[in-house]
Protein backbone atom coordinates (compact mmCIF):
# COMPACT_ATOMS: atom_id res chain seq x y z
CA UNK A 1 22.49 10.01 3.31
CA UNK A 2 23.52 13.34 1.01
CA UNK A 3 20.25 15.29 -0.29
CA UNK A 4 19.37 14.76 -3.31
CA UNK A 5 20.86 11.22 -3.81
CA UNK A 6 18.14 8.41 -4.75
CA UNK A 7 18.56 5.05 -4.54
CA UNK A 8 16.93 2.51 -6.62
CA UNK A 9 15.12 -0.98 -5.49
CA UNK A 10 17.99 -2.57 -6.97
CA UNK A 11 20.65 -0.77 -4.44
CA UNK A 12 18.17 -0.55 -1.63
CA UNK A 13 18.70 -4.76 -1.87
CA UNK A 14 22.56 -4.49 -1.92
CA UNK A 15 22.45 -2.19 0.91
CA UNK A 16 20.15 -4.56 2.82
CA UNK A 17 22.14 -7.21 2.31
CA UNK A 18 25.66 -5.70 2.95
CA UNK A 19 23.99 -4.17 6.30
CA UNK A 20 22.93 -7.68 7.25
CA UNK A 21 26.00 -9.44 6.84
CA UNK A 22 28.41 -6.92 7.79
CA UNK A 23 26.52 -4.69 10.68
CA UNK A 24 27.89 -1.63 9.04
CA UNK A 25 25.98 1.06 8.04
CA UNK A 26 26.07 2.02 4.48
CA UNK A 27 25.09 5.17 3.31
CA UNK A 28 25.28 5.11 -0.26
CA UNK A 29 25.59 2.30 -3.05
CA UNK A 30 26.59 2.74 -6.43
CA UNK A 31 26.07 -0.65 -9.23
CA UNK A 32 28.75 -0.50 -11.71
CA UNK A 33 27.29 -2.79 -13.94
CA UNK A 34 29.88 -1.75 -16.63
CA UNK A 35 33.29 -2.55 -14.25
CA UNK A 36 31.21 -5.48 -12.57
CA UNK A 37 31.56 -3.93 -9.19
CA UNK A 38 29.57 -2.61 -6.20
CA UNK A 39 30.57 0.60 -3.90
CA UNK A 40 29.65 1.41 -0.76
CA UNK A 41 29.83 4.56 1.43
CA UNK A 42 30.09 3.40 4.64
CA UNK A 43 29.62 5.65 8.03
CA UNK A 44 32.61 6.61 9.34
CA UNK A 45 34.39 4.24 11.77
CA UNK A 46 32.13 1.42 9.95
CA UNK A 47 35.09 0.21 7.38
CA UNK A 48 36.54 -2.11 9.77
CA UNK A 49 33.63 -3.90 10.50
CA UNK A 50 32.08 -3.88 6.50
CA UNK A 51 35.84 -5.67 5.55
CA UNK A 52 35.52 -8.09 8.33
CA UNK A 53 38.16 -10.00 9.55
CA UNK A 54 40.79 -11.30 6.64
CA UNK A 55 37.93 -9.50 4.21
CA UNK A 56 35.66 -12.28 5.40
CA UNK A 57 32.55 -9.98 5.03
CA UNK A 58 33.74 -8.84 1.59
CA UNK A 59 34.74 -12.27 -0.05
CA UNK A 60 31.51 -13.28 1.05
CA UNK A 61 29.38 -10.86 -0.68
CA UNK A 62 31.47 -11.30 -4.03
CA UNK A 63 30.62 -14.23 -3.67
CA UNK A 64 26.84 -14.12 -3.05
CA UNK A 65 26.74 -11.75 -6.08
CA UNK A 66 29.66 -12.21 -8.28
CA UNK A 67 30.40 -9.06 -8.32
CA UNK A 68 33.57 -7.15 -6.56
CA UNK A 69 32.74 -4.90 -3.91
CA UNK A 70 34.53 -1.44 -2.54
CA UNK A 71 33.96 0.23 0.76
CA UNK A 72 34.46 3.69 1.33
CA UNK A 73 34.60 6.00 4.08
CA UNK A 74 32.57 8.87 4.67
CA UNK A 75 33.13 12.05 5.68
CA UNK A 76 31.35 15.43 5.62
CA UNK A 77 34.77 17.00 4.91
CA UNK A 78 35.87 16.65 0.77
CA UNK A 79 39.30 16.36 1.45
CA UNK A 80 38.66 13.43 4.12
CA UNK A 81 36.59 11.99 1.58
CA UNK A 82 38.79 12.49 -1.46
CA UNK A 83 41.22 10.73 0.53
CA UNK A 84 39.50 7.91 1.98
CA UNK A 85 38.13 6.72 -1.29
CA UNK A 86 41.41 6.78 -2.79
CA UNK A 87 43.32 4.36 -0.43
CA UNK A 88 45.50 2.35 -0.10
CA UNK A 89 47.51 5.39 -2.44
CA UNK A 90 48.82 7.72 0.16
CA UNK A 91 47.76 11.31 -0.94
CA UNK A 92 50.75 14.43 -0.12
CA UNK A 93 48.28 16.91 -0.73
CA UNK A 94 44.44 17.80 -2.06
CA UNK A 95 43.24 21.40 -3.48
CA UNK A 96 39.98 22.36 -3.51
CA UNK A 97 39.53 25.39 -5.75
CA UNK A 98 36.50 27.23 -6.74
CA UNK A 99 36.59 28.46 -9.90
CA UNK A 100 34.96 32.06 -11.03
CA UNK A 101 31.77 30.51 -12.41
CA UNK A 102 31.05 28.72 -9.12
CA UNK A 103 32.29 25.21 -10.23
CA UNK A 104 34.93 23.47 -8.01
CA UNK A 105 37.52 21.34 -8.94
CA UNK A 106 39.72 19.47 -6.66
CA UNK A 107 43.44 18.66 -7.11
CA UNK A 108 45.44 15.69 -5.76
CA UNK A 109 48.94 14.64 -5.19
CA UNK A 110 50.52 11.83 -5.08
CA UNK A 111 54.39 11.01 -4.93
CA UNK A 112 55.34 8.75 -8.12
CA UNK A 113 54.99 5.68 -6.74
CA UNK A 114 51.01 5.79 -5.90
CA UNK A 115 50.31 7.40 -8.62
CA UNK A 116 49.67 4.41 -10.17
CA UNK A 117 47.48 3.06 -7.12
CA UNK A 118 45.24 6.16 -6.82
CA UNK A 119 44.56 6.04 -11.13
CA UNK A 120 43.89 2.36 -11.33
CA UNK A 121 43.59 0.11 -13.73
CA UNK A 122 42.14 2.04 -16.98
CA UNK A 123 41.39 4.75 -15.08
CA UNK A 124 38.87 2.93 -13.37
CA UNK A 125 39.60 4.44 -9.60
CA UNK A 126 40.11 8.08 -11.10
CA UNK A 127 36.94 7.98 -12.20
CA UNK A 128 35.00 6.58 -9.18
CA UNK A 129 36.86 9.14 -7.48
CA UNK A 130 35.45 11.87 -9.71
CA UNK A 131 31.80 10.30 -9.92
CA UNK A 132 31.86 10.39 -6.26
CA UNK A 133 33.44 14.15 -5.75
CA UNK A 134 30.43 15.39 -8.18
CA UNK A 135 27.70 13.31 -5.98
CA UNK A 136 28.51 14.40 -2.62
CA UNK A 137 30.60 17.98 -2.85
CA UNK A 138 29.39 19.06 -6.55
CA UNK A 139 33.02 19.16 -7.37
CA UNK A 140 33.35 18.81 -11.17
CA UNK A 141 36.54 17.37 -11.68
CA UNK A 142 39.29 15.92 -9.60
CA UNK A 143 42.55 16.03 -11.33
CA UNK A 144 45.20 13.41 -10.24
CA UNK A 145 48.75 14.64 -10.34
């Protein structure tokens, strides 16, 4: 787990129960009660085994809580991480810049066609991507070009 991130009882039970029926280890869990979804930051090497076969593991738990769940990677290195939480959209390049005041922002390419894929519906995976960046790397925004 990062420093400094706190879970509540509430994710402390999701974890618990996505550890039990998937034998992954998660290391993070974020409720979107807003986008009716549930994301988890898995170890890394664990996202195999958290899908499960066919997404058996998954299609279980959405359907235990009726809510849609994401996995994530983990990795200690932002770039890896930027990356892995944006799949399936196949990145051609990520800039991490620090700025003068000691903010960073990160930058990330796509080609045209998964552009689309890495935004998401609404914007919805831009900005998981950016609440993420800011939780685990203090990087305050990630700009999607």
């Amino acid at each position: 787990m990062s420093s400094g991130i706190r879970l509540t009882g509430r994710e402390m039970r999701h974890i618990a129960l996505f550890e039990n029926i998937t034998g992954a280890t998660a290391k993070d869990c974020i409720v979107d009660d807003e986008l009716n979804r549930i994301i988890f930051v898995v170890k890394e090497g664990d996202v195999g085994v958290a899908i499960g076969k066919g997404g058996k593991n998954i299609h279980l738990l959405e359907k235990m809580t009726g809510k849609r769940h994401e996995v994530i990677e983990h990795s200690e290195n932002p770039a890896q991480f930027i990356k892995n939480a944006l799949k399936p959209a196949q990145v051609s390049e990520i800039r991490i810049t620090e700025r003068p005041d000691g903010s960073a922002i990160a930058v990330v390419s796509f080609s045209p066609r998964d552009k689309g894929v890495a935004i998401g519906k609404n914007g919805r995976n831009a900005e998981r991507i950016r609440f993420l960046a800011k939780r685990y790397f203090q990087i305050q925004n990630v700009s999607i070009t």
